[in-house]
PDB file of N, CA and C in Angstrom:
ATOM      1  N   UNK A   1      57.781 -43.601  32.236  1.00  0.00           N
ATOM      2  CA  UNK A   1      56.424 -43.801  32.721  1.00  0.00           C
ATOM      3  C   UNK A   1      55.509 -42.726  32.138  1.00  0.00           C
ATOM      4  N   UNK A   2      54.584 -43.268  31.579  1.00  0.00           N
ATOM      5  CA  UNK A   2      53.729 -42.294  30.697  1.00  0.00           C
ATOM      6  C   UNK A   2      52.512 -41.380  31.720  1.00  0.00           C
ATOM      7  N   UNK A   3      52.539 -40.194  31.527  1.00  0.00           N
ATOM      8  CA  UNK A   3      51.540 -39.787  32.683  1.00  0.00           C
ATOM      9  C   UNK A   3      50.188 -39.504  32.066  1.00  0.00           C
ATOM     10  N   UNK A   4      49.146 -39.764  33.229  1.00  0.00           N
ATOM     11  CA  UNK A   4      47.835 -40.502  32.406  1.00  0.00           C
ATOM     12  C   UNK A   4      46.552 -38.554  32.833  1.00  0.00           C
ATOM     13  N   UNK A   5      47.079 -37.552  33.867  1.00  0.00           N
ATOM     14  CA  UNK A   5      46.562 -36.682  34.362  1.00  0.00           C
ATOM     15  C   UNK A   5      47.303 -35.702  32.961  1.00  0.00           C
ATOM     16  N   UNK A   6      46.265 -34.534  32.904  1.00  0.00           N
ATOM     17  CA  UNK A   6      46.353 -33.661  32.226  1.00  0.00           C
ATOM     18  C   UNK A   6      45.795 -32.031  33.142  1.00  0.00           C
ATOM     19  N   UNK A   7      46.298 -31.088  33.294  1.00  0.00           N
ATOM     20  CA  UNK A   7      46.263 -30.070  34.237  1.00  0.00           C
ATOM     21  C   UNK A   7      46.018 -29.084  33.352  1.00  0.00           C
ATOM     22  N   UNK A   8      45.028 -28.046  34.212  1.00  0.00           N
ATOM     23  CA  UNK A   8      44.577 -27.207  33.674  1.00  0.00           C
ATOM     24  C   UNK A   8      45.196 -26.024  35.017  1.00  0.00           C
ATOM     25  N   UNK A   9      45.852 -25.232  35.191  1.00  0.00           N
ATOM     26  CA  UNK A   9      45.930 -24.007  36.180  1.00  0.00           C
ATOM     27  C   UNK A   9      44.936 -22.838  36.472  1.00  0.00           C
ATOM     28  N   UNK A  10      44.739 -22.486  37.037  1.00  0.00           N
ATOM     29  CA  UNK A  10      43.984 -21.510  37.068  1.00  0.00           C
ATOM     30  C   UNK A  10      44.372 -20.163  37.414  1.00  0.00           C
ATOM     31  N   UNK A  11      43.927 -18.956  36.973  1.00  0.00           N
ATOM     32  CA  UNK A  11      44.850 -17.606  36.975  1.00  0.00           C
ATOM     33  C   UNK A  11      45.314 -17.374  38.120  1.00  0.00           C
ATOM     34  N   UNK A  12      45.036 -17.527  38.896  1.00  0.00           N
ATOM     35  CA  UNK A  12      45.939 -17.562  40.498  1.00  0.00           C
ATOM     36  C   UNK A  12      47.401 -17.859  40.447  1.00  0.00           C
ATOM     37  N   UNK A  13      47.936 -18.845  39.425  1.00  0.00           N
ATOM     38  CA  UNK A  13      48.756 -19.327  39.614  1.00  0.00           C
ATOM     39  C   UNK A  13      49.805 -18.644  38.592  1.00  0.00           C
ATOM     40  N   UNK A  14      51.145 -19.151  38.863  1.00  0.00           N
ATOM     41  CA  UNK A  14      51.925 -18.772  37.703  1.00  0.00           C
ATOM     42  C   UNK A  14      52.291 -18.768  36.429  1.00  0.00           C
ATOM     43  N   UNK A  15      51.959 -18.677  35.386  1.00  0.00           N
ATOM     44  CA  UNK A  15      51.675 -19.892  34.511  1.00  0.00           C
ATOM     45  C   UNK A  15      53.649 -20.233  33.857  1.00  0.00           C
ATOM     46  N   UNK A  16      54.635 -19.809  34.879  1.00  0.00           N
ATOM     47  CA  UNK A  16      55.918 -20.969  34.927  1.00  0.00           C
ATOM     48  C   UNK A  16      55.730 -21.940  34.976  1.00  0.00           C
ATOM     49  N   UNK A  17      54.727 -22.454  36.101  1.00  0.00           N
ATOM     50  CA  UNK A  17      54.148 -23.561  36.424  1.00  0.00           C
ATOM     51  C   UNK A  17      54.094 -24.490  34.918  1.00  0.00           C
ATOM     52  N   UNK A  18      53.342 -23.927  34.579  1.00  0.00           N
ATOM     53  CA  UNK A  18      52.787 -24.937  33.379  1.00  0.00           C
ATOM     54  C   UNK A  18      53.918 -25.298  32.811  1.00  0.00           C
ATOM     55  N   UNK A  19      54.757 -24.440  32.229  1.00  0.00           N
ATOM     56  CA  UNK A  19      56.066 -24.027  31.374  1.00  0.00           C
ATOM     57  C   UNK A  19      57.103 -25.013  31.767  1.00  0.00           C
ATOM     58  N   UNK A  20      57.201 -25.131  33.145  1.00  0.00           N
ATOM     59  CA  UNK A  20      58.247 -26.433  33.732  1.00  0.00           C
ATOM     60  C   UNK A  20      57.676 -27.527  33.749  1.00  0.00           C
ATOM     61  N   UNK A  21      56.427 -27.825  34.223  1.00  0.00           N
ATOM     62  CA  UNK A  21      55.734 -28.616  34.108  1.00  0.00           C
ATOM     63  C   UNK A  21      55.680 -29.794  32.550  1.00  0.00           C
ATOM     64  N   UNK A  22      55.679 -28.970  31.740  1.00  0.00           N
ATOM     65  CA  UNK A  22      55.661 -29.120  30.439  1.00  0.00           C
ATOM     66  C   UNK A  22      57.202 -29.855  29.724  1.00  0.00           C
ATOM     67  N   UNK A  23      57.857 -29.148  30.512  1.00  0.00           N
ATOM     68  CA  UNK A  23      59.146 -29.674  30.272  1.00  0.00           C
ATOM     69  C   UNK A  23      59.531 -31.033  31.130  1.00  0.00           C
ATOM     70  N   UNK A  24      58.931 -31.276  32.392  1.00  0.00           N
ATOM     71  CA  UNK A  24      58.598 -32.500  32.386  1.00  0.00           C
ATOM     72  C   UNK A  24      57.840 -33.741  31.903  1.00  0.00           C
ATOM     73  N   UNK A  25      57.153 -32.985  31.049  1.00  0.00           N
ATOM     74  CA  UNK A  25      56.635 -34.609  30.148  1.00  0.00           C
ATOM     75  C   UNK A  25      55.621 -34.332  30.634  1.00  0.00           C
ATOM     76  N   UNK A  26      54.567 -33.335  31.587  1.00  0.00           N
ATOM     77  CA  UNK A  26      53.031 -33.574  32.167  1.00  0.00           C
ATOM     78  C   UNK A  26      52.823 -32.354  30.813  1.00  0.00           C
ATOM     79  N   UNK A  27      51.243 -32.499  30.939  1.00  0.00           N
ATOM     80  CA  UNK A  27      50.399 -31.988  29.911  1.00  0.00           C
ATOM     81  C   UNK A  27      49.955 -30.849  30.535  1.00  0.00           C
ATOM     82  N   UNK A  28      50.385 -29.759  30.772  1.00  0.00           N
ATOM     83  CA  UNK A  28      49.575 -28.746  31.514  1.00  0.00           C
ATOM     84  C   UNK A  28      48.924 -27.327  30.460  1.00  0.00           C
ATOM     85  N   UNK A  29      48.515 -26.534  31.161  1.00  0.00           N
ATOM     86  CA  UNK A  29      48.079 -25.367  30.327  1.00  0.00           C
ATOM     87  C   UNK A  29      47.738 -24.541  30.859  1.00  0.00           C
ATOM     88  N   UNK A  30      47.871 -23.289  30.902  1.00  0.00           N
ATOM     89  CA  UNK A  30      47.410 -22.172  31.880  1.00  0.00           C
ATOM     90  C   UNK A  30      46.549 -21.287  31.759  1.00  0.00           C
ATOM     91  N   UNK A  31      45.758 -20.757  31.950  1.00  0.00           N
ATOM     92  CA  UNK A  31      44.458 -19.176  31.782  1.00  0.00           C
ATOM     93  C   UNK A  31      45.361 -18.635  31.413  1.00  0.00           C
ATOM     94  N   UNK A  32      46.470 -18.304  32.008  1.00  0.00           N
ATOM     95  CA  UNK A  32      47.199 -17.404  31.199  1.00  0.00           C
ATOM     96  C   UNK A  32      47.944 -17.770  29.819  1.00  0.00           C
ATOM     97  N   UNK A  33      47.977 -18.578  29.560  1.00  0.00           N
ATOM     98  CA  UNK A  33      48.332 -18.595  28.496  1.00  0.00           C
ATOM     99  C   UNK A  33      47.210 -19.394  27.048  1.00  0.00           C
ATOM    100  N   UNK A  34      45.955 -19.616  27.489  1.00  0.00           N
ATOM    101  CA  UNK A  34      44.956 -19.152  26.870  1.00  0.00           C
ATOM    102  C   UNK A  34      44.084 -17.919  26.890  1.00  0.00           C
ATOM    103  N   UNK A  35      44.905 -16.861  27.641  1.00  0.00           N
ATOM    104  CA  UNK A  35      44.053 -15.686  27.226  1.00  0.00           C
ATOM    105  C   UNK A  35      42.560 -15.510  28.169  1.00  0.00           C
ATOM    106  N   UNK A  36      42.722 -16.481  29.182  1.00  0.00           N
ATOM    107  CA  UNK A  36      41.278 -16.251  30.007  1.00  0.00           C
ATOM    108  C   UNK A  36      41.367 -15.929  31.246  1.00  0.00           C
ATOM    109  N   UNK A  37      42.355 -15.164  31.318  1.00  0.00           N
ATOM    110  CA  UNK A  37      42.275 -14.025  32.589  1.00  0.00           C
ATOM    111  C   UNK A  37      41.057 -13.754  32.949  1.00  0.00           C
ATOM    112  N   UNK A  38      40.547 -13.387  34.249  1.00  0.00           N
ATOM    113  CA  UNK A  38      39.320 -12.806  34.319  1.00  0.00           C
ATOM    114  C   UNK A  38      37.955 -13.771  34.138  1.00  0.00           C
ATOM    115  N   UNK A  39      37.725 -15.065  33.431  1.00  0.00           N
ATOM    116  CA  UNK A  39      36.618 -15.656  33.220  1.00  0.00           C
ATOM    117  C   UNK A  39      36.528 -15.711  34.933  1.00  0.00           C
ATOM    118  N   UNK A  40      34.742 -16.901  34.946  1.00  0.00           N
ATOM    119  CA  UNK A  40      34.517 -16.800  36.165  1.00  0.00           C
ATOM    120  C   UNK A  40      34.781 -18.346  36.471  1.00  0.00           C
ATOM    121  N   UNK A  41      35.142 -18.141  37.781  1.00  0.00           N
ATOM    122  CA  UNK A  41      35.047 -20.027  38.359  1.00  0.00           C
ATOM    123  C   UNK A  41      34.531 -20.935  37.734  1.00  0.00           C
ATOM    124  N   UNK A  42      33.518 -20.551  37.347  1.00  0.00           N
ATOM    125  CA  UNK A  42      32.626 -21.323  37.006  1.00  0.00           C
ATOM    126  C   UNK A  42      32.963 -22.163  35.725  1.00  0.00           C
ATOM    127  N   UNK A  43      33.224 -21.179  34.714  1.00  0.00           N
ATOM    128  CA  UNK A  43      33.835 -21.359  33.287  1.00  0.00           C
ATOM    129  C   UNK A  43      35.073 -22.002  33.556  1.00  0.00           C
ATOM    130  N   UNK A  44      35.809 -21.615  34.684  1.00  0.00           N
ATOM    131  CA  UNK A  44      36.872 -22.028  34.409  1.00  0.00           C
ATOM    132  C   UNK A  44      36.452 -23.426  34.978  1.00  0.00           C
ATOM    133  N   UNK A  45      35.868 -24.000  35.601  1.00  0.00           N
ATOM    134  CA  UNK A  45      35.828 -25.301  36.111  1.00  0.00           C
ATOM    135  C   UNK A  45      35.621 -26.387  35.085  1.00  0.00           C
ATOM    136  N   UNK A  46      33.721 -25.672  33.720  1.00  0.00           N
ATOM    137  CA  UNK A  46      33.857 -26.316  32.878  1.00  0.00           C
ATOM    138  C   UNK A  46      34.768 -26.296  32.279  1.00  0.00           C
ATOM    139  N   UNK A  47      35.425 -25.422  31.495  1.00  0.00           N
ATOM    140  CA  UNK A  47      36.600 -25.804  30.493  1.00  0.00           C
ATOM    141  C   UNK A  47      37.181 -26.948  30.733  1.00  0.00           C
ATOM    142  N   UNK A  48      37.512 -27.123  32.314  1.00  0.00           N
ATOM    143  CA  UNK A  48      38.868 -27.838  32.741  1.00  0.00           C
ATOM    144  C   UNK A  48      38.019 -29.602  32.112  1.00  0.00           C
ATOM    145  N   UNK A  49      36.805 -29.749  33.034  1.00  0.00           N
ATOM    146  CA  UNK A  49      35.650 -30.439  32.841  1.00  0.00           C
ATOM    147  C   UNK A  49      35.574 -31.179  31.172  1.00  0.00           C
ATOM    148  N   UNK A  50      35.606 -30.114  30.617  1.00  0.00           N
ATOM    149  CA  UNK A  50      35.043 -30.363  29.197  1.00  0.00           C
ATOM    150  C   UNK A  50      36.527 -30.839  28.524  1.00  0.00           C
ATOM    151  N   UNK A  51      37.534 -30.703  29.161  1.00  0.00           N
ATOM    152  CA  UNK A  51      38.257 -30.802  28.481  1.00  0.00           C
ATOM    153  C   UNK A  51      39.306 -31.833  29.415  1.00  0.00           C
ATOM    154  N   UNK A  52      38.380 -32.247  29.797  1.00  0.00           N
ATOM    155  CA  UNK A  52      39.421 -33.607  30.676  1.00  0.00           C
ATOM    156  C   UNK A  52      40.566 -33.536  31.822  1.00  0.00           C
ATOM    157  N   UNK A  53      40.885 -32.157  31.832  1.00  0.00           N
ATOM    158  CA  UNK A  53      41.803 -31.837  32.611  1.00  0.00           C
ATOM    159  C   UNK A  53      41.790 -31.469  34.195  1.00  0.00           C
ATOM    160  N   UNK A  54      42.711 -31.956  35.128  1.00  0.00           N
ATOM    161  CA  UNK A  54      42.328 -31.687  36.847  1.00  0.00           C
ATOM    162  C   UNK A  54      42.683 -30.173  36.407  1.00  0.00           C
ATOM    163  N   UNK A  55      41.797 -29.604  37.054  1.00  0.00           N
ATOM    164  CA  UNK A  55      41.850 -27.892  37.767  1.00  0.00           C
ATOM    165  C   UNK A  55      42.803 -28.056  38.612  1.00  0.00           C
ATOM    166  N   UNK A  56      43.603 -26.923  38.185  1.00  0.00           N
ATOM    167  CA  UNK A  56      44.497 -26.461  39.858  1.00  0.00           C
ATOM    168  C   UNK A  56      44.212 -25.164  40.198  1.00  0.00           C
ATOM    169  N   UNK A  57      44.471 -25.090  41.080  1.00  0.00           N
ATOM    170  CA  UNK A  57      44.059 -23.485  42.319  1.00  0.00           C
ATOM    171  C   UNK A  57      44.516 -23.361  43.142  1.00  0.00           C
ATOM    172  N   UNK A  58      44.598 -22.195  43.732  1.00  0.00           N
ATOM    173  CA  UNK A  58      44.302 -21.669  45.327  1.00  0.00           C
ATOM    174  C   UNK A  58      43.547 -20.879  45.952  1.00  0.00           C
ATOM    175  N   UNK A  59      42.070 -20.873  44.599  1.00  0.00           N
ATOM    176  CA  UNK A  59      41.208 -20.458  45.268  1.00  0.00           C
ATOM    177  C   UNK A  59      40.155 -21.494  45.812  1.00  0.00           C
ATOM    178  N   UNK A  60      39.831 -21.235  46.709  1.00  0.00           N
ATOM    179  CA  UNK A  60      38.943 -21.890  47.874  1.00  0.00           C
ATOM    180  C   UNK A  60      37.235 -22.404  47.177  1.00  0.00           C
ATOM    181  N   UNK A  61      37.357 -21.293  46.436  1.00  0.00           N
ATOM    182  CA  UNK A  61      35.829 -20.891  45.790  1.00  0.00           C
ATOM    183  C   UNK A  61      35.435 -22.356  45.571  1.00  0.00           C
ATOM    184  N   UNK A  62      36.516 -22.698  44.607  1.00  0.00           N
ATOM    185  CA  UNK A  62      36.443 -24.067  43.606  1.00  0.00           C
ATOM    186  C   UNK A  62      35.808 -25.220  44.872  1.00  0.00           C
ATOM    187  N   UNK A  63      36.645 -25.108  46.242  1.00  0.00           N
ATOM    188  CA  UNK A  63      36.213 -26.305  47.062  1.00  0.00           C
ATOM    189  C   UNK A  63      34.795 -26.200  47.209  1.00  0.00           C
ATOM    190  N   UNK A  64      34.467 -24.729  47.518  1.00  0.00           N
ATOM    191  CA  UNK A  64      32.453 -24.996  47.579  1.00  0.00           C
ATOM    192  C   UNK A  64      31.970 -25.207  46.926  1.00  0.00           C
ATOM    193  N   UNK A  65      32.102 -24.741  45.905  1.00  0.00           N
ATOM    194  CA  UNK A  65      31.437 -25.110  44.368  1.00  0.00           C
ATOM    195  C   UNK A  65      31.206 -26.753  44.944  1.00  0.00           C
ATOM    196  N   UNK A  66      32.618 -27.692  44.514  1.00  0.00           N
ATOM    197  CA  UNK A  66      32.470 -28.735  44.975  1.00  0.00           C
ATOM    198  C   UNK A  66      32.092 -29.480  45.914  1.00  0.00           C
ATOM    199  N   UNK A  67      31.800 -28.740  47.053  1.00  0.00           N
ATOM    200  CA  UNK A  67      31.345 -29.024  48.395  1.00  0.00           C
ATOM    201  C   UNK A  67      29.765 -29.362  48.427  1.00  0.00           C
ATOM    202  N   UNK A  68      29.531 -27.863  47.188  1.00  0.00           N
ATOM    203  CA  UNK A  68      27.842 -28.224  46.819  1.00  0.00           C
ATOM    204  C   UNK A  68      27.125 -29.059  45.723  1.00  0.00           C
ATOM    205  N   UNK A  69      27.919 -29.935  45.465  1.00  0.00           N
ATOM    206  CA  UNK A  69      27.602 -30.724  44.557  1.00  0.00           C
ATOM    207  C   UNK A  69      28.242 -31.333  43.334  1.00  0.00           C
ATOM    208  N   UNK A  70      29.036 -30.106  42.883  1.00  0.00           N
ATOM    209  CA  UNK A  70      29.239 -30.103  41.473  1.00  0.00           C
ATOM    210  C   UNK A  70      30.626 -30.844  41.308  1.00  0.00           C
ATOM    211  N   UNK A  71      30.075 -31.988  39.984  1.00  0.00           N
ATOM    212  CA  UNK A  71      30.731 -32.652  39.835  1.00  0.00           C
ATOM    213  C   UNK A  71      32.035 -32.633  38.662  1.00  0.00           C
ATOM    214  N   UNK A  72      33.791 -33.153  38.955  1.00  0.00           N
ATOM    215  CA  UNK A  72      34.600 -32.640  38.074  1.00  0.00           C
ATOM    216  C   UNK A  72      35.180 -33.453  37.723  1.00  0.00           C
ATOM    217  N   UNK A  73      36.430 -33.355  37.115  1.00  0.00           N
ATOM    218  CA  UNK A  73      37.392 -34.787  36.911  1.00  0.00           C
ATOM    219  C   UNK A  73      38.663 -34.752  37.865  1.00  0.00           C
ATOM    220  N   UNK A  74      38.656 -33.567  39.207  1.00  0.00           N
ATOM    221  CA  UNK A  74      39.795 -33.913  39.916  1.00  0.00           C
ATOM    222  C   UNK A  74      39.552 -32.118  39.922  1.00  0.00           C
ATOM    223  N   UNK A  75      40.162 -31.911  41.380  1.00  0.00           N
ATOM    224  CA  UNK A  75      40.721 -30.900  41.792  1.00  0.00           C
ATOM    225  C   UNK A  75      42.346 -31.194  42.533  1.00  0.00           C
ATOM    226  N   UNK A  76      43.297 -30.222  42.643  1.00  0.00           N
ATOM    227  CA  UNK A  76      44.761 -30.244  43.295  1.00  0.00           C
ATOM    228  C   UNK A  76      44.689 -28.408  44.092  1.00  0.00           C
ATOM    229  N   UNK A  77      44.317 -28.837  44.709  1.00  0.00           N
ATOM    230  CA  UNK A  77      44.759 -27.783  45.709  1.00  0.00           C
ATOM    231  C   UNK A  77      45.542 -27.074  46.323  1.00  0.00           C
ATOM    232  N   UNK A  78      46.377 -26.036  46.383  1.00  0.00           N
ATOM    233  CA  UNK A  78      47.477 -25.549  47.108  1.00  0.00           C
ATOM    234  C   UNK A  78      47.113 -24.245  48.360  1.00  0.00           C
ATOM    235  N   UNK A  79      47.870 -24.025  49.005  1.00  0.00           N
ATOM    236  CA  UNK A  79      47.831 -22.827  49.655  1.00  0.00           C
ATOM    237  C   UNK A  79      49.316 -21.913  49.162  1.00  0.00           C
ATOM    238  N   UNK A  80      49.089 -20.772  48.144  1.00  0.00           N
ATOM    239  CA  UNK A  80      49.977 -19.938  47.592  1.00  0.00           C
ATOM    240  C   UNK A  80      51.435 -19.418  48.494  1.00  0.00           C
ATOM    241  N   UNK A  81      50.771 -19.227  49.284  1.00  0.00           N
ATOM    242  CA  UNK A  81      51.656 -18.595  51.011  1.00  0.00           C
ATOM    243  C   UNK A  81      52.729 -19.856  51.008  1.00  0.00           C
ATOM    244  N   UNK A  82      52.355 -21.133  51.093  1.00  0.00           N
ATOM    245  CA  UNK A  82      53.038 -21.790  52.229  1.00  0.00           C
ATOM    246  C   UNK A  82      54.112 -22.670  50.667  1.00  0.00           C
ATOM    247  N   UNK A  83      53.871 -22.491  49.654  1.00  0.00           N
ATOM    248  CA  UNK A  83      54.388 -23.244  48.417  1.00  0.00           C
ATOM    249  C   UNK A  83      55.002 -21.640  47.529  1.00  0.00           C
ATOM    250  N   UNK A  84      56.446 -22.940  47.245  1.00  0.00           N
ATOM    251  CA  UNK A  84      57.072 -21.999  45.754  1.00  0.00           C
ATOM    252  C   UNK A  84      56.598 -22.658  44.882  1.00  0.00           C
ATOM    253  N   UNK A  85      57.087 -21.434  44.023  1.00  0.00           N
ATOM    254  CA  UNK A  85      56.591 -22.051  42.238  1.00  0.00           C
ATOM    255  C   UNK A  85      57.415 -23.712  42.513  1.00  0.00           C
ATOM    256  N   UNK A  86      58.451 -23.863  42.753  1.00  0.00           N
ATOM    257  CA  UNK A  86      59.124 -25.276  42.994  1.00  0.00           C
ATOM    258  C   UNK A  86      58.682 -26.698  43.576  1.00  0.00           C
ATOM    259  N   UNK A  87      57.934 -25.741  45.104  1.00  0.00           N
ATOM    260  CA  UNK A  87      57.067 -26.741  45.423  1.00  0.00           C
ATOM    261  C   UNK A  87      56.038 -26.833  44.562  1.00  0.00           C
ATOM    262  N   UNK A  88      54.987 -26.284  43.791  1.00  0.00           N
ATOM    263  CA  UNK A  88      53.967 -26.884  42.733  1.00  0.00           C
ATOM    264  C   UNK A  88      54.366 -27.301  41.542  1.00  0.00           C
ATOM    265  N   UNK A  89      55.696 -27.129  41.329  1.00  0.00           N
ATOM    266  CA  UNK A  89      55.821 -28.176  40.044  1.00  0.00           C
ATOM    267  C   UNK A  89      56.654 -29.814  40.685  1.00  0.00           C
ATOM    268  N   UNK A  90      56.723 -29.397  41.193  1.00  0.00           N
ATOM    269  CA  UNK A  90      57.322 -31.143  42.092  1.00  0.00           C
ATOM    270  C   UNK A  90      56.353 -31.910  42.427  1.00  0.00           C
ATOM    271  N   UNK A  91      55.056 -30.827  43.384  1.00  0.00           N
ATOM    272  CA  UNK A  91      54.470 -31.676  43.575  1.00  0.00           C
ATOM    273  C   UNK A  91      53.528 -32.103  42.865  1.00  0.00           C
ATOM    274  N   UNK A  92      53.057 -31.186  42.101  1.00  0.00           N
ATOM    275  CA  UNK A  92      52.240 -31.524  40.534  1.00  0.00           C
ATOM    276  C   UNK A  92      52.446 -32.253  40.115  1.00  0.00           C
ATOM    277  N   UNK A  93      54.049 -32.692  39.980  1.00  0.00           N
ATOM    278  CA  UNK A  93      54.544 -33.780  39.107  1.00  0.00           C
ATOM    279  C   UNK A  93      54.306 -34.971  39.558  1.00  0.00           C
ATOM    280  N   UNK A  94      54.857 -34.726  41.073  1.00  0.00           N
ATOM    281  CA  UNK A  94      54.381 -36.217  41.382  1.00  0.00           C
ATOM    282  C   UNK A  94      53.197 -36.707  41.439  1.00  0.00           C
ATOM    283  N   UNK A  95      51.999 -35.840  41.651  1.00  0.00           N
ATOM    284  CA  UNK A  95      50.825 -36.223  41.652  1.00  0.00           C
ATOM    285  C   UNK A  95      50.212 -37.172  40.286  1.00  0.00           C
ATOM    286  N   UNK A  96      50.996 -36.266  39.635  1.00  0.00           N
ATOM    287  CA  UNK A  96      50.608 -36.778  37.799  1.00  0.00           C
ATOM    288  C   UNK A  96      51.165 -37.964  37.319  1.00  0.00           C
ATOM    289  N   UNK A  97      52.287 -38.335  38.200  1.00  0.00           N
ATOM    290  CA  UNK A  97      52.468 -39.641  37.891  1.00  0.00           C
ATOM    291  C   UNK A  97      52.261 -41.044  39.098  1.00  0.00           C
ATOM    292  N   UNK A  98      51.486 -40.038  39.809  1.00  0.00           N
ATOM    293  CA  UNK A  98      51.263 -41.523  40.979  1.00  0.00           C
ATOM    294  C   UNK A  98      49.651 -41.867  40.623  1.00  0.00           C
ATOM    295  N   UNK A  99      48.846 -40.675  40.117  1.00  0.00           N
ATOM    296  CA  UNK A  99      47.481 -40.869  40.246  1.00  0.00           C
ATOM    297  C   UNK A  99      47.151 -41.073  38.679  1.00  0.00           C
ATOM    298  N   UNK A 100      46.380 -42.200  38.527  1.00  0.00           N
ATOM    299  CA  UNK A 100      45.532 -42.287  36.727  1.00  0.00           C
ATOM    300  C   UNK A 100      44.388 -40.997  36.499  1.00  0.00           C
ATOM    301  N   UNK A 101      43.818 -40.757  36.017  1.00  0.00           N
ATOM    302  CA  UNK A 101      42.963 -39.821  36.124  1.00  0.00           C
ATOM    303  C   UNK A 101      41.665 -40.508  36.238  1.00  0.00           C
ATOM    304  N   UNK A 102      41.179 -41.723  36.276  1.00  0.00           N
ATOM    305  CA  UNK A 102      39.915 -42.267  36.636  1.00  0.00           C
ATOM    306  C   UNK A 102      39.811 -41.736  38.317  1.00  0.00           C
ATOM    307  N   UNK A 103      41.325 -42.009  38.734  1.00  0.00           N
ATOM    308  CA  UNK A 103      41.377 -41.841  40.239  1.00  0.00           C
ATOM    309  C   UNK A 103      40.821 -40.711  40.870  1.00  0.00           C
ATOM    310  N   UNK A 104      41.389 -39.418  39.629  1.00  0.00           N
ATOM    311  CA  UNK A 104      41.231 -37.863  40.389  1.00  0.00           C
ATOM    312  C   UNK A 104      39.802 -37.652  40.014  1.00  0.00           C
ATOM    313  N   UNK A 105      38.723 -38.552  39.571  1.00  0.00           N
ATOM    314  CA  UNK A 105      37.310 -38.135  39.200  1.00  0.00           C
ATOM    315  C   UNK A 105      36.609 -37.681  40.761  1.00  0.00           C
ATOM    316  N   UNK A 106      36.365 -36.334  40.624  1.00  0.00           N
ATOM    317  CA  UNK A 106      35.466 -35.691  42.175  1.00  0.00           C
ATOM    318  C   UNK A 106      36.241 -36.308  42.990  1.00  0.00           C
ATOM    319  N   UNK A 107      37.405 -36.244  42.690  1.00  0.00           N
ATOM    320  CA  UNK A 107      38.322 -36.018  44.109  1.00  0.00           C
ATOM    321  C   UNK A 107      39.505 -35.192  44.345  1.00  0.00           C
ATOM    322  N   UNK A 108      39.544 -34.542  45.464  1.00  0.00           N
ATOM    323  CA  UNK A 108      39.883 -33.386  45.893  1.00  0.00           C
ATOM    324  C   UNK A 108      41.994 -33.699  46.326  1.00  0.00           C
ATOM    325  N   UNK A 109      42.494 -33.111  45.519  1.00  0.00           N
ATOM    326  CA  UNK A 109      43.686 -33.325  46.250  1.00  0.00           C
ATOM    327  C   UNK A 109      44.668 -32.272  46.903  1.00  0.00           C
ATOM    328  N   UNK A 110      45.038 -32.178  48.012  1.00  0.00           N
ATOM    329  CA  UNK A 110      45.491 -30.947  48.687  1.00  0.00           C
ATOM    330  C   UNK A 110      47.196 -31.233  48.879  1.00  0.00           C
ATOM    331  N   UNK A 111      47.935 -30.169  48.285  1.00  0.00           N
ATOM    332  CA  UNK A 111      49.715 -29.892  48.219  1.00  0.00           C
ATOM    333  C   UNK A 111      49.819 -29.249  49.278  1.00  0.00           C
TER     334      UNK A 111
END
């Protein structure tokens, strides 16, 4: 089954994540491993934006941003505390292959 979501992480996260992820057949990519440690939310939202890919996080920031308007191609949400690196690549995965990405347009999905 071909997966139709493409993931972008955000420095919060591990970027193993991506690394297993990857080895499952999803398309991911990490700040950290483009070197953009440190940009701001903001940037990081377009990139993800500009480049077709759902944002992932566990920062909150991203939900207001979105809360106030601004429009993306999908957010995936976690809370860091309550998830292993295991739980976000499982559930990443499954997300990526249950949802098309027309689906995740400005919509919010919470792990």
């Amino acid at each position: 089954m071909e997966v139709a979501i493409s993931l972008y992480l955000d420095e919060n996260l591990s970027p193993k994540i991506a690394v297993q992820l990857r080895q499952r057949g999803i398309d991911a990519i990490s700040v950290h491993e483009l070197g953009l440690t440190g940009d701001t939310d903001d940037n990081h939202l377009q990139r993800a934006i500009e480049s077709g890919r759902v944002l992932v996080s566990a920062d909150s920031d991203f939900l207001i941003m979105v809360a106030n308007g601004m429009n993306h191609v999908g957010i995936i949400f976690g809370n860091q505390s309550r998830l292993s690196l295991g739980d976000w690549v499982n559930r990443l995965e499954l997300v990526c292959r249950v949802y098309q990405a027309q689906d995740m347009v400005n919509h919010i999905e919470y792990l």
